[in-house]
PDB file of N, CA and C in Angstrom:
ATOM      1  N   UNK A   1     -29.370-194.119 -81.608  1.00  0.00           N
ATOM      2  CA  UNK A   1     -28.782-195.335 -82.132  1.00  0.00           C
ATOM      3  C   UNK A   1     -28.753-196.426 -81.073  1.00  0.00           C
ATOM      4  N   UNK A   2     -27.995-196.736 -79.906  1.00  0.00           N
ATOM      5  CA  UNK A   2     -28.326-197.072 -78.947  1.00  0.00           C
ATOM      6  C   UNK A   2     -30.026-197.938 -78.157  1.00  0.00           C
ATOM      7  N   UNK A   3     -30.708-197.082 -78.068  1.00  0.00           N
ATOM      8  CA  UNK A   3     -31.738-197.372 -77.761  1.00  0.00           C
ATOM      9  C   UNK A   3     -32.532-198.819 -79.180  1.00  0.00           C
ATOM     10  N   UNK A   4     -32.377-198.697 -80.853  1.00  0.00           N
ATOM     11  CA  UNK A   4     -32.651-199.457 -81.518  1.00  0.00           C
ATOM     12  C   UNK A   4     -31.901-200.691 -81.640  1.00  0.00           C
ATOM     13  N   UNK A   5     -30.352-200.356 -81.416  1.00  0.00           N
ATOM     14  CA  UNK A   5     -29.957-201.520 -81.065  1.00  0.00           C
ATOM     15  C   UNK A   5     -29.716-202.504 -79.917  1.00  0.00           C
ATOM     16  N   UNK A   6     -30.762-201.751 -79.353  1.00  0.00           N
ATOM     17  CA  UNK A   6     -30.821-202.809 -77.891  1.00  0.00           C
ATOM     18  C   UNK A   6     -32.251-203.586 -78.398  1.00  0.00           C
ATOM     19  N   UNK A   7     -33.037-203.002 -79.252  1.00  0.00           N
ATOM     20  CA  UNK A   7     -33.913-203.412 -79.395  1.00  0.00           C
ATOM     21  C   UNK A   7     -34.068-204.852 -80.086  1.00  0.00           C
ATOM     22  N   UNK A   8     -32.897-204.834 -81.295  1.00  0.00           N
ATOM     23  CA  UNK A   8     -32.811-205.632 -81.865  1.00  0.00           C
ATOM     24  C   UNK A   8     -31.926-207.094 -80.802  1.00  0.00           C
ATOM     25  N   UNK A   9     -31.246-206.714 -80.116  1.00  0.00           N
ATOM     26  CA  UNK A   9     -30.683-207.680 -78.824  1.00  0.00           C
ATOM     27  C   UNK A   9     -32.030-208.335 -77.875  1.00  0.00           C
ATOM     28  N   UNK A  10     -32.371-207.133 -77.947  1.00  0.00           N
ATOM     29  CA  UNK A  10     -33.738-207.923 -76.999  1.00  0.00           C
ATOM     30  C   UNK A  10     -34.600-209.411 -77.559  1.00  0.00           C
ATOM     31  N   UNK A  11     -34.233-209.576 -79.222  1.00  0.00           N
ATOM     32  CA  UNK A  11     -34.335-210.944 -79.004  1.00  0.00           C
ATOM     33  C   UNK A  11     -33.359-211.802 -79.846  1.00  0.00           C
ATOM     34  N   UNK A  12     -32.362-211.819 -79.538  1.00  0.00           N
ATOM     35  CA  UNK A  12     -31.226-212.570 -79.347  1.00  0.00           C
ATOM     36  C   UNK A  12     -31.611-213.737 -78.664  1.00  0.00           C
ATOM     37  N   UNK A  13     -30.958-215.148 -79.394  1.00  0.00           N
ATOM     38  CA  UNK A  13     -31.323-216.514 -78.587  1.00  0.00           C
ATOM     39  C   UNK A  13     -30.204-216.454 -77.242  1.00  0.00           C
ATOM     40  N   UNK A  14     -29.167-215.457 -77.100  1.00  0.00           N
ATOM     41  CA  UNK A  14     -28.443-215.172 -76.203  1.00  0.00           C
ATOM     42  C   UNK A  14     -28.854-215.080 -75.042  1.00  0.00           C
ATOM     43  N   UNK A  15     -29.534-215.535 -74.161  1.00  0.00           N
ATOM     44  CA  UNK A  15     -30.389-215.131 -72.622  1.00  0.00           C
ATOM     45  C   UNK A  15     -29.211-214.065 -71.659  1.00  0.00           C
ATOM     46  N   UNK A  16     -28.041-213.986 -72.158  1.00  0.00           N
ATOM     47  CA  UNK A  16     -26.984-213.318 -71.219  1.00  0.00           C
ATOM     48  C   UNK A  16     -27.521-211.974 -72.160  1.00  0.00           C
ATOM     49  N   UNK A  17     -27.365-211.917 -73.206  1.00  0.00           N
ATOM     50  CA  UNK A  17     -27.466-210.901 -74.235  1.00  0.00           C
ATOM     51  C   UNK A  17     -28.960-209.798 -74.496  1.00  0.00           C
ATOM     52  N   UNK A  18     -29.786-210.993 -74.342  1.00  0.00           N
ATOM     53  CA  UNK A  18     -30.955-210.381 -73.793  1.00  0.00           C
ATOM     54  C   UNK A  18     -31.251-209.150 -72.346  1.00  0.00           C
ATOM     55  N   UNK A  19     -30.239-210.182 -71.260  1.00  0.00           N
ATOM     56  CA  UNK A  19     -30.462-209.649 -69.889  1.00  0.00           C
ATOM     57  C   UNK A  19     -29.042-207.926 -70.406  1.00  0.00           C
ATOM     58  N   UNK A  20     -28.198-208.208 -71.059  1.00  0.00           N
ATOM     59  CA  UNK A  20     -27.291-207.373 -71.352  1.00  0.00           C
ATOM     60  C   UNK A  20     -28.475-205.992 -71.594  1.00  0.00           C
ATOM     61  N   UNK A  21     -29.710-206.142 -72.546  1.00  0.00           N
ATOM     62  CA  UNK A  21     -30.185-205.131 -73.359  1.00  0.00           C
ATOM     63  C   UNK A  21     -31.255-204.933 -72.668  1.00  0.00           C
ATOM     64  N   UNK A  22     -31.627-205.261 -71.673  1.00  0.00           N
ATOM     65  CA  UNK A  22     -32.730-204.933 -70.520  1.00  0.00           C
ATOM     66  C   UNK A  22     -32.079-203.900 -69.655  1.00  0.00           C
ATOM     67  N   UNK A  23     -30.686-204.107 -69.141  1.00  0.00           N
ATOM     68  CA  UNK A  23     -29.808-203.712 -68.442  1.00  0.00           C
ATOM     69  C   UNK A  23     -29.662-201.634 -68.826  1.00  0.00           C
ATOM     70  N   UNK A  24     -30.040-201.833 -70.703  1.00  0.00           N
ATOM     71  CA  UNK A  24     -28.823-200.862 -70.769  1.00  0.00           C
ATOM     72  C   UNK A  24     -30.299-199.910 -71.021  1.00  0.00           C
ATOM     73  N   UNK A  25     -31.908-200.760 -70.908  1.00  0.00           N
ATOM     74  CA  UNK A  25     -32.789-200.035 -70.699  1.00  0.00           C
ATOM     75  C   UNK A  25     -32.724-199.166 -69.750  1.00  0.00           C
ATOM     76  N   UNK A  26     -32.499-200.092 -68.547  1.00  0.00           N
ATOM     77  CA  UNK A  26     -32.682-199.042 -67.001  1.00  0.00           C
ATOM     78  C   UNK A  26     -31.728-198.515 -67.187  1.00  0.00           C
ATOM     79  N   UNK A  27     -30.324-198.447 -67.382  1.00  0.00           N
ATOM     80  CA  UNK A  27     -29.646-196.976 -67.459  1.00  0.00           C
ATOM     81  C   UNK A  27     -30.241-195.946 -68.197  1.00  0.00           C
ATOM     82  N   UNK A  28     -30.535-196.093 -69.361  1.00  0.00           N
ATOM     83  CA  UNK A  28     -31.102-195.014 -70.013  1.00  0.00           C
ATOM     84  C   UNK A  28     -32.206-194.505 -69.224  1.00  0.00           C
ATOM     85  N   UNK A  29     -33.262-195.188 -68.440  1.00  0.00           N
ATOM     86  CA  UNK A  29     -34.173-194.797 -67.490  1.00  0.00           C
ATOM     87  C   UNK A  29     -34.680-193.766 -68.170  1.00  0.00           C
ATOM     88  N   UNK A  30     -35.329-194.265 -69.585  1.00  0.00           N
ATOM     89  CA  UNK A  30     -36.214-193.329 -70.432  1.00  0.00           C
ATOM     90  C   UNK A  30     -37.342-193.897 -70.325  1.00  0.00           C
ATOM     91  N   UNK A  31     -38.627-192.745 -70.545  1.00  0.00           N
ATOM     92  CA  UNK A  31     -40.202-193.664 -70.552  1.00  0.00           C
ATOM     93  C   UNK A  31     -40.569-193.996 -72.015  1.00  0.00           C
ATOM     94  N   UNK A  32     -39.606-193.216 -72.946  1.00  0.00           N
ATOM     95  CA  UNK A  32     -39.958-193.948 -74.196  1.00  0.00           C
ATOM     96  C   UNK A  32     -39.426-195.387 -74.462  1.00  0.00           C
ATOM     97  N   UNK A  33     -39.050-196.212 -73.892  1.00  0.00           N
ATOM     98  CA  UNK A  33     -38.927-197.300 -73.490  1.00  0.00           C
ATOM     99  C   UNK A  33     -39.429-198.036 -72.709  1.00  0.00           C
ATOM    100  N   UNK A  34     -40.494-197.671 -72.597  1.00  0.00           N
ATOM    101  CA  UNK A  34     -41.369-198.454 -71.357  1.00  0.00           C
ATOM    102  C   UNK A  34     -42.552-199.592 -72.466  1.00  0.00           C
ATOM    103  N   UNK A  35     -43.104-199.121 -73.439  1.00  0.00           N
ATOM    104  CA  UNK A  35     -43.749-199.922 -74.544  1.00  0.00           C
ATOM    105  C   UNK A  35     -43.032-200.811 -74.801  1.00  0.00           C
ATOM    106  N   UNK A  36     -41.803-200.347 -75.243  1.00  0.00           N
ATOM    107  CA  UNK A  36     -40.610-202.233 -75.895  1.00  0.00           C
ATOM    108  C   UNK A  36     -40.994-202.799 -74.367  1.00  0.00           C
ATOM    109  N   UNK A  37     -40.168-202.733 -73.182  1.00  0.00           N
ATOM    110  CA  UNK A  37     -40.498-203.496 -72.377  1.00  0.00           C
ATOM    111  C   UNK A  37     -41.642-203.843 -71.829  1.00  0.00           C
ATOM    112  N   UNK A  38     -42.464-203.112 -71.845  1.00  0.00           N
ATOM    113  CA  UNK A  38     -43.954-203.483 -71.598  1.00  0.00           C
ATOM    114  C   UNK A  38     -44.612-205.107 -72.610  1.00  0.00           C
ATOM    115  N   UNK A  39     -43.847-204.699 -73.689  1.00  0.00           N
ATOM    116  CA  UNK A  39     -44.246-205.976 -74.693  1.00  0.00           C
ATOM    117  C   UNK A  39     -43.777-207.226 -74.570  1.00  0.00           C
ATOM    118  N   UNK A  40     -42.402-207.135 -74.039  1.00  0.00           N
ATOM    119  CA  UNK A  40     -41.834-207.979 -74.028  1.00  0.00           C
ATOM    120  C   UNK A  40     -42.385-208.956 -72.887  1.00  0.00           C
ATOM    121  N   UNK A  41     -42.244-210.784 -73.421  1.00  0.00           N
ATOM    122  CA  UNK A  41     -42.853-212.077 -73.005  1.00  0.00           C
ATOM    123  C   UNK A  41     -41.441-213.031 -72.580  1.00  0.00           C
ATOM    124  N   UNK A  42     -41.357-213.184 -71.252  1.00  0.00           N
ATOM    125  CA  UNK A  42     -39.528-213.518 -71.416  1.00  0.00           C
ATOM    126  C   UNK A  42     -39.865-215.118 -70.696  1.00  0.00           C
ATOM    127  N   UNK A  43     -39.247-215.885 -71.586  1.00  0.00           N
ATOM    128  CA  UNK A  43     -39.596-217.300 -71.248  1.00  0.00           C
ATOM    129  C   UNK A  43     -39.201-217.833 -70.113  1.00  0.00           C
ATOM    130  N   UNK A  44     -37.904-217.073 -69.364  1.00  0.00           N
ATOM    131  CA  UNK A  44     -37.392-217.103 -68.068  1.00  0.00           C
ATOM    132  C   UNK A  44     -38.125-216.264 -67.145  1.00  0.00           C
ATOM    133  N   UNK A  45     -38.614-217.106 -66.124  1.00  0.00           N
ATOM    134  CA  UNK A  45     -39.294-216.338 -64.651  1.00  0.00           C
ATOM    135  C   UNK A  45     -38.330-215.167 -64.376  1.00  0.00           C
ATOM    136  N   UNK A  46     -36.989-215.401 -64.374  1.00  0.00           N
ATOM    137  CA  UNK A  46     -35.815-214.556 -63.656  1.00  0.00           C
ATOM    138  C   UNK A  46     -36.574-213.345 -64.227  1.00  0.00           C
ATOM    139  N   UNK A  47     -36.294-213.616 -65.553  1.00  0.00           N
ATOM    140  CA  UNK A  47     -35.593-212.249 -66.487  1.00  0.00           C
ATOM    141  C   UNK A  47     -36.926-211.587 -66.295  1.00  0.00           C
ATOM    142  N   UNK A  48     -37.943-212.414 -66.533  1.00  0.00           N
ATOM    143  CA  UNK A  48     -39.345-211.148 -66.634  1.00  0.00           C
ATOM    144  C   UNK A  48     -39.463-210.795 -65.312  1.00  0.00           C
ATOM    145  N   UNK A  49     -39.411-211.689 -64.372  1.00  0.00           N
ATOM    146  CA  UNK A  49     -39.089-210.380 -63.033  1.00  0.00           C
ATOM    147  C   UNK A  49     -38.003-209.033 -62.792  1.00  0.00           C
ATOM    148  N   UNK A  50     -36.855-209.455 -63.791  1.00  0.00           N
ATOM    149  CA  UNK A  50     -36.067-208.256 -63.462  1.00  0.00           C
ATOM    150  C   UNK A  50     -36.605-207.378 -64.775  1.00  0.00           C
ATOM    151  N   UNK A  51     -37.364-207.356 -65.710  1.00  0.00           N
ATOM    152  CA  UNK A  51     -38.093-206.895 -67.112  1.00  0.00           C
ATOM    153  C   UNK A  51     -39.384-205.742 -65.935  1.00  0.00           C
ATOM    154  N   UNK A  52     -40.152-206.560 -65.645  1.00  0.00           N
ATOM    155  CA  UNK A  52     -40.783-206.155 -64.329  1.00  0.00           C
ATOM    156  C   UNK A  52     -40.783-204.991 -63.307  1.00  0.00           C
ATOM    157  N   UNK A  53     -39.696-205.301 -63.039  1.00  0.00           N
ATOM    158  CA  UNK A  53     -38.457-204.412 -62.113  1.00  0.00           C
ATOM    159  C   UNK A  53     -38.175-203.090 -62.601  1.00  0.00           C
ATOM    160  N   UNK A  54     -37.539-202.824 -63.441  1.00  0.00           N
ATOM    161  CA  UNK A  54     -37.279-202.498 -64.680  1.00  0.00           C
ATOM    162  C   UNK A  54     -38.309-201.411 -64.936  1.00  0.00           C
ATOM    163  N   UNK A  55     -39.118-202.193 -65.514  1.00  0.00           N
ATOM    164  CA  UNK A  55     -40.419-200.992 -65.684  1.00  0.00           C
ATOM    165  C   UNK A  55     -41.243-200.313 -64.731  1.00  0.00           C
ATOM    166  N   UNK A  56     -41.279-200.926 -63.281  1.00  0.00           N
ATOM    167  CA  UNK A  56     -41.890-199.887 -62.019  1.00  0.00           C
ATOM    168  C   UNK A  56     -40.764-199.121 -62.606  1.00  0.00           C
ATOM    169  N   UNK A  57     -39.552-199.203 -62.317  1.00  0.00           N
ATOM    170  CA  UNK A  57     -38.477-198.126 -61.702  1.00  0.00           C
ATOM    171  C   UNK A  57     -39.134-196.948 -62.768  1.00  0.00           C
ATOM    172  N   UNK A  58     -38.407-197.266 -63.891  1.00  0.00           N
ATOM    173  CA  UNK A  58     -38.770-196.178 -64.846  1.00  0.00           C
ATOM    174  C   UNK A  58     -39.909-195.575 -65.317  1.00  0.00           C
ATOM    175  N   UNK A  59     -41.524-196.035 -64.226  1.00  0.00           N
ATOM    176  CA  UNK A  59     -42.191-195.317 -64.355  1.00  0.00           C
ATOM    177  C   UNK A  59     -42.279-194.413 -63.070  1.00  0.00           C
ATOM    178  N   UNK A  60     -41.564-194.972 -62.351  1.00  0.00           N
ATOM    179  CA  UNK A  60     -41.350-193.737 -61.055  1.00  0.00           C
ATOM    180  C   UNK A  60     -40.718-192.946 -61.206  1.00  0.00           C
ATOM    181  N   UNK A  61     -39.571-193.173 -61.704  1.00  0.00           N
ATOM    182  CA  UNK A  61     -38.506-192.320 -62.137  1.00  0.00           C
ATOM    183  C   UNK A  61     -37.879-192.007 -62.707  1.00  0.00           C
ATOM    184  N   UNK A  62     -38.216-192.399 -64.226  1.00  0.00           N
ATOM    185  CA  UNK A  62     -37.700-192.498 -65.427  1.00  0.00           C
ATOM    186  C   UNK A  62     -37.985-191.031 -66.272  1.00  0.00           C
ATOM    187  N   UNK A  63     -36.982-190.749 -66.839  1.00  0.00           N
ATOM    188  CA  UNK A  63     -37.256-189.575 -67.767  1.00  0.00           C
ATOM    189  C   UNK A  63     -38.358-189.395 -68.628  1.00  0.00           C
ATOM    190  N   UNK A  64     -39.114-188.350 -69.230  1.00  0.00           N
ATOM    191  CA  UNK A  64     -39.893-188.248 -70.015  1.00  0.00           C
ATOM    192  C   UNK A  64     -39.237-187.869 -71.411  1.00  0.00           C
TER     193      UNK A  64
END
């Protein structure tokens, strides 16, 4: 449950709300989550660098 409703946050006109559901990606630090973020196009430099971020980690060390 969790994991879909971050999905649906992920595009929220909220930019705090957005960065909220990127956030609760890397905790979960699952690789079945690496496609949503892989897709994702973030109109802020910040955020797609920490989107970025994000996805090295959890392919280094992210659960299968």
């Amino acid at each position: 449950e969790g994991p879909i409703m971050a999905l649906g946050l992920l595009q929220n006109v909220d930019i705090s709300i957005r960065d909220r559901a990127i956030q609760a990606f890397e905790r979960w630090n699952s690789k079945k989550g690496l496609s949503v973020l892989r897709s994702l196009k973030c109109d802020r430099k910040w955020l797609q660098r920490y989107v970025d971020k994000v996805i090295k980690y959890i392919e280094k060390d992210g659960i299968d």
